[in-house]
PDB file of N, CA and C in Angstrom:
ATOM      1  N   UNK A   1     229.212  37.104  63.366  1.00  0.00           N
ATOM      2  CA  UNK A   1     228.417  36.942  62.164  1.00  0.00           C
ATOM      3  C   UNK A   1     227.308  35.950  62.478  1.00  0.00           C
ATOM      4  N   UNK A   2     225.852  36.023  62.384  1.00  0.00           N
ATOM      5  CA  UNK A   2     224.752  35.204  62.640  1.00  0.00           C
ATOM      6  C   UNK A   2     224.800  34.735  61.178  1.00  0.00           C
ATOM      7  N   UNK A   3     223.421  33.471  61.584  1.00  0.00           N
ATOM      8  CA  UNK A   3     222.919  32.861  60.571  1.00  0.00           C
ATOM      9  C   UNK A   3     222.669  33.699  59.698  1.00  0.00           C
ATOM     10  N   UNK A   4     221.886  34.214  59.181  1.00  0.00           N
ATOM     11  CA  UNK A   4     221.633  35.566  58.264  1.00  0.00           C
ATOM     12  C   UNK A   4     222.551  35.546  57.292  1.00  0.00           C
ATOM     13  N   UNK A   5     223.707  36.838  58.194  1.00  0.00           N
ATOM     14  CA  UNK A   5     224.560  37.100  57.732  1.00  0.00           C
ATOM     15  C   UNK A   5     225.138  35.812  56.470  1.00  0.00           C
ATOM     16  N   UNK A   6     225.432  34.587  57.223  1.00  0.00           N
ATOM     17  CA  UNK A   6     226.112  33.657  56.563  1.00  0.00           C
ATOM     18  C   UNK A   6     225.825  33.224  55.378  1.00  0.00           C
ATOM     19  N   UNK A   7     224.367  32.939  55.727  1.00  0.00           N
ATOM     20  CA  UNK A   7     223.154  32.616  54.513  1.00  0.00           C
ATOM     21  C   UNK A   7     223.605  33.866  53.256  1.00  0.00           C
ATOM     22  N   UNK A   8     223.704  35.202  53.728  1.00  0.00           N
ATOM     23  CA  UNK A   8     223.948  35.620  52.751  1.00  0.00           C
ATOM     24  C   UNK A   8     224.984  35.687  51.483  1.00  0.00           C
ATOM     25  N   UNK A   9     226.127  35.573  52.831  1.00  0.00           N
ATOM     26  CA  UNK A   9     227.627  35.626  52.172  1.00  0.00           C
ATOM     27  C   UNK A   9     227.780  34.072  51.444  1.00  0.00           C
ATOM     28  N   UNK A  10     227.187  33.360  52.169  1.00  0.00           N
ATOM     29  CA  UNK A  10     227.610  31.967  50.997  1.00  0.00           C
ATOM     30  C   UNK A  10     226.735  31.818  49.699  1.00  0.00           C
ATOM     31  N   UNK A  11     225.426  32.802  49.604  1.00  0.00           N
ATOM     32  CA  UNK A  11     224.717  32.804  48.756  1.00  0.00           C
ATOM     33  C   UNK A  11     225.153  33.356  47.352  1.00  0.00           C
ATOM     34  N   UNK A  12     226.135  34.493  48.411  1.00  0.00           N
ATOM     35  CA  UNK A  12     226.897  35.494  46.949  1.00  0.00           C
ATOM     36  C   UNK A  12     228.318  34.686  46.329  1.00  0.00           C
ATOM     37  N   UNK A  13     228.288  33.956  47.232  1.00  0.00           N
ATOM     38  CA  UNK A  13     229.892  33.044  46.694  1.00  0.00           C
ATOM     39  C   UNK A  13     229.369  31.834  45.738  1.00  0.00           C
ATOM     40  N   UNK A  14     228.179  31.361  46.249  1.00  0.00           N
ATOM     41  CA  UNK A  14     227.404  30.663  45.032  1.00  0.00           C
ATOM     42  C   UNK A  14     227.468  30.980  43.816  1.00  0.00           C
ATOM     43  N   UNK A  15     226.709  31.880  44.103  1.00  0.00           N
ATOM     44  CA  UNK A  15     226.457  33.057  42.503  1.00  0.00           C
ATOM     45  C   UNK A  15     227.829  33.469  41.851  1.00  0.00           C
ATOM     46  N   UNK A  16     228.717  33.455  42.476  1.00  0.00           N
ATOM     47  CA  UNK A  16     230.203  34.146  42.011  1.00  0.00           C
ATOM     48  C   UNK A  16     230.689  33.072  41.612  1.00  0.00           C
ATOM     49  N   UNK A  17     230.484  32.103  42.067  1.00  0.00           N
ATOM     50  CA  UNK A  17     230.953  30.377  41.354  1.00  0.00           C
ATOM     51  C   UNK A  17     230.267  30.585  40.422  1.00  0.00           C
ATOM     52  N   UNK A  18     228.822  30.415  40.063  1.00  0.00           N
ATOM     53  CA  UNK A  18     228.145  29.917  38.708  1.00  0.00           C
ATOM     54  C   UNK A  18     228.710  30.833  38.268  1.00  0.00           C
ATOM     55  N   UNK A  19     229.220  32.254  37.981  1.00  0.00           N
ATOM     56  CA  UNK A  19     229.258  32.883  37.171  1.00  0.00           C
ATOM     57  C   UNK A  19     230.852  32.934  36.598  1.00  0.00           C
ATOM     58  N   UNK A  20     231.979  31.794  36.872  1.00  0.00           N
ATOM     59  CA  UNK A  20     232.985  31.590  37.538  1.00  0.00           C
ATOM     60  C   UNK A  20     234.203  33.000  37.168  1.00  0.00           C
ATOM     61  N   UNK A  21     233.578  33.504  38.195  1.00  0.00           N
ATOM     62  CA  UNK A  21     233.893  34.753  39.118  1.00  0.00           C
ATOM     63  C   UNK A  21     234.692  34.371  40.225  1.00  0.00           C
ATOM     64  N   UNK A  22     235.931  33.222  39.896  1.00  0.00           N
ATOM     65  CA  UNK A  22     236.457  32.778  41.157  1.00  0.00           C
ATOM     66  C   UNK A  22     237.267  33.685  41.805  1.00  0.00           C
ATOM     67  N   UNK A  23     237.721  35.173  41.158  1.00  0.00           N
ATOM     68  CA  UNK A  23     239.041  35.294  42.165  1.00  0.00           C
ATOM     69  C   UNK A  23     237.819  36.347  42.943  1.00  0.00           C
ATOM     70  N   UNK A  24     236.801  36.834  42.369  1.00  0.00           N
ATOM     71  CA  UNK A  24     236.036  37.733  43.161  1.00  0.00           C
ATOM     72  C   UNK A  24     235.534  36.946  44.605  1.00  0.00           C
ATOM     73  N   UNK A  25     235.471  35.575  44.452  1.00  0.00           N
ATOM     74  CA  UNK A  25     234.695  34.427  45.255  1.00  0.00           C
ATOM     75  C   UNK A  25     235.575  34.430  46.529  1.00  0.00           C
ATOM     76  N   UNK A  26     236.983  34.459  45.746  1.00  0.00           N
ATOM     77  CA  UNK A  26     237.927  34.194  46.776  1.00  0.00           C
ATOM     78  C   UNK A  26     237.879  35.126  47.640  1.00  0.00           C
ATOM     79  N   UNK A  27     237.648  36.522  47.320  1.00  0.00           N
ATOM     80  CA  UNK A  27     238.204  37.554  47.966  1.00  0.00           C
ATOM     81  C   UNK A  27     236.827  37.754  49.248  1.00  0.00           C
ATOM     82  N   UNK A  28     235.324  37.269  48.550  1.00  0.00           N
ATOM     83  CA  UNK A  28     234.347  37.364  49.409  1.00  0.00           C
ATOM     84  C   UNK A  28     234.856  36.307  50.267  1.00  0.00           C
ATOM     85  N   UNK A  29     235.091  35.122  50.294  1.00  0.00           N
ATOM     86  CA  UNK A  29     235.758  34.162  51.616  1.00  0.00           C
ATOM     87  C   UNK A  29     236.443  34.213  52.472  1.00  0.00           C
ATOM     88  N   UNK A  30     237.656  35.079  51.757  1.00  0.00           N
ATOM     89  CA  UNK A  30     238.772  35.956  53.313  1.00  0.00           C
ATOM     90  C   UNK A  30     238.517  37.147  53.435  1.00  0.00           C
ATOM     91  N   UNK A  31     237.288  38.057  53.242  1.00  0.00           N
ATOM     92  CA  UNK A  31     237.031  38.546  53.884  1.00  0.00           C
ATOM     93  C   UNK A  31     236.226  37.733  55.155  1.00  0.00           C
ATOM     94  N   UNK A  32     235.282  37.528  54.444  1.00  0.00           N
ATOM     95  CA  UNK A  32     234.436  36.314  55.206  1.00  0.00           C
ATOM     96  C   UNK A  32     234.756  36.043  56.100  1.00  0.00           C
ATOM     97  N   UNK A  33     236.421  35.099  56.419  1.00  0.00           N
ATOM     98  CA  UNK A  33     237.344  34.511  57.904  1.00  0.00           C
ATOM     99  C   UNK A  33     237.384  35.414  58.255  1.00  0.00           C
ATOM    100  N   UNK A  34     238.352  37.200  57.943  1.00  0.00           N
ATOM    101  CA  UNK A  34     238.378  37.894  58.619  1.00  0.00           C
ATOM    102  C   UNK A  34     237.448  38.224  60.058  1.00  0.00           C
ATOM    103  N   UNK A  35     236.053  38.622  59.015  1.00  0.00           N
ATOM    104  CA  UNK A  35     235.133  38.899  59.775  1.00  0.00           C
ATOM    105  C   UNK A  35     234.659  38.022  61.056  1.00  0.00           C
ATOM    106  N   UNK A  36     234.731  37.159  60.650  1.00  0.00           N
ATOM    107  CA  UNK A  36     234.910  35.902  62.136  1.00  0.00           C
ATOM    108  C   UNK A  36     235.544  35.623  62.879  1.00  0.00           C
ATOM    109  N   UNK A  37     237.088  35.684  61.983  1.00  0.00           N
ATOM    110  CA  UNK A  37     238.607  35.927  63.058  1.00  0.00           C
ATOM    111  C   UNK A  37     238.111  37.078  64.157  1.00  0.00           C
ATOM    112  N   UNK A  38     238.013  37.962  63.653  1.00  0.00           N
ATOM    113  CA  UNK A  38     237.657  39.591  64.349  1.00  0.00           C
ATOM    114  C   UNK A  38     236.534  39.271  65.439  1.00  0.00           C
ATOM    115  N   UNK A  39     235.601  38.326  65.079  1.00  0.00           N
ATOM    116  CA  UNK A  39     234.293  38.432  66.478  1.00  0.00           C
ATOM    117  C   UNK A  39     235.243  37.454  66.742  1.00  0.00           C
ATOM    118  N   UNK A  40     235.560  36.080  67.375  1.00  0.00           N
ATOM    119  CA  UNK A  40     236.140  35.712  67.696  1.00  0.00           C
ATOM    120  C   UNK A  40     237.213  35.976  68.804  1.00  0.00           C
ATOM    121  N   UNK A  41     237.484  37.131  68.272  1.00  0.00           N
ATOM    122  CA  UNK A  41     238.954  37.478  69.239  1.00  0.00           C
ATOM    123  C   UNK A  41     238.624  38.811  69.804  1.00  0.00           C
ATOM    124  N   UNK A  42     237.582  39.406  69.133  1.00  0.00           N
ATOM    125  CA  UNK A  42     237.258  40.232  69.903  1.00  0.00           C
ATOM    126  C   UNK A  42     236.062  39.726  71.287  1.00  0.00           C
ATOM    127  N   UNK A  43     235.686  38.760  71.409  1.00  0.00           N
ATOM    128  CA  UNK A  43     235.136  38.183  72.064  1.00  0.00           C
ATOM    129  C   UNK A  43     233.575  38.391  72.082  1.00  0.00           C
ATOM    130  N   UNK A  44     233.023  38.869  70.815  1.00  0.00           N
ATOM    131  CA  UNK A  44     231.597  39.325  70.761  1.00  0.00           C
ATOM    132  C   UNK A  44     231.137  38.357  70.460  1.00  0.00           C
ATOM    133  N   UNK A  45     229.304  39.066  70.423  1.00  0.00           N
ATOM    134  CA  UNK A  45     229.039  37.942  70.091  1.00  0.00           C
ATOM    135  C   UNK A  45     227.540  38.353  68.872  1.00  0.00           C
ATOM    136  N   UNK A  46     226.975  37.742  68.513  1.00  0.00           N
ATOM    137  CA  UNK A  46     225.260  38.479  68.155  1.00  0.00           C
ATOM    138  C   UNK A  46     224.803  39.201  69.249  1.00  0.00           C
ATOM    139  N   UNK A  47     224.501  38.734  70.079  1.00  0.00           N
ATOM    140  CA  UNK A  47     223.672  39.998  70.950  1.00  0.00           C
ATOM    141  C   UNK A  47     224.475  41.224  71.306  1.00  0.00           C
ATOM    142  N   UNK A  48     225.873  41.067  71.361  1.00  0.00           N
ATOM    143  CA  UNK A  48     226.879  42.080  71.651  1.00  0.00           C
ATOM    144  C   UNK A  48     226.420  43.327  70.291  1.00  0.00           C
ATOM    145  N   UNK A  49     226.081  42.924  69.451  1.00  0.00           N
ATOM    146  CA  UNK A  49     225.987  43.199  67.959  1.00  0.00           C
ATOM    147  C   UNK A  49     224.640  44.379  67.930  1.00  0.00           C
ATOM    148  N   UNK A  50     223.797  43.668  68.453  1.00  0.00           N
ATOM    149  CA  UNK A  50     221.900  44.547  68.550  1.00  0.00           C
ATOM    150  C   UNK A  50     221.750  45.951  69.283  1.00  0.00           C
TER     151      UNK A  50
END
């Protein structure tokens, strides 16, 4: 997951707070780890990605 990406996903968890939309918030966050667990261990990386 790049900068971008991140910028985005914490942007929508923002918005899901003000709107307190917490269990939706929650669910964007572990997906969120997932998605990082997963590059992580899959050993990619951004450029692996392009």
């Amino acid at each position: 997951m790049g900068n971008p990406e991140l910028c985005i996903l914490l942007d929508s968890i923002l918005v899901l707070l003000e709107t307190d939309n917490t269990e939706k918030a929650k669910e964007v966050i572990k997906n969120g780890i997932k998605r990082i667990d997963r590059g992580m261990t899959s050993g990619s990386t951004d450029t692996d990605q392009k």
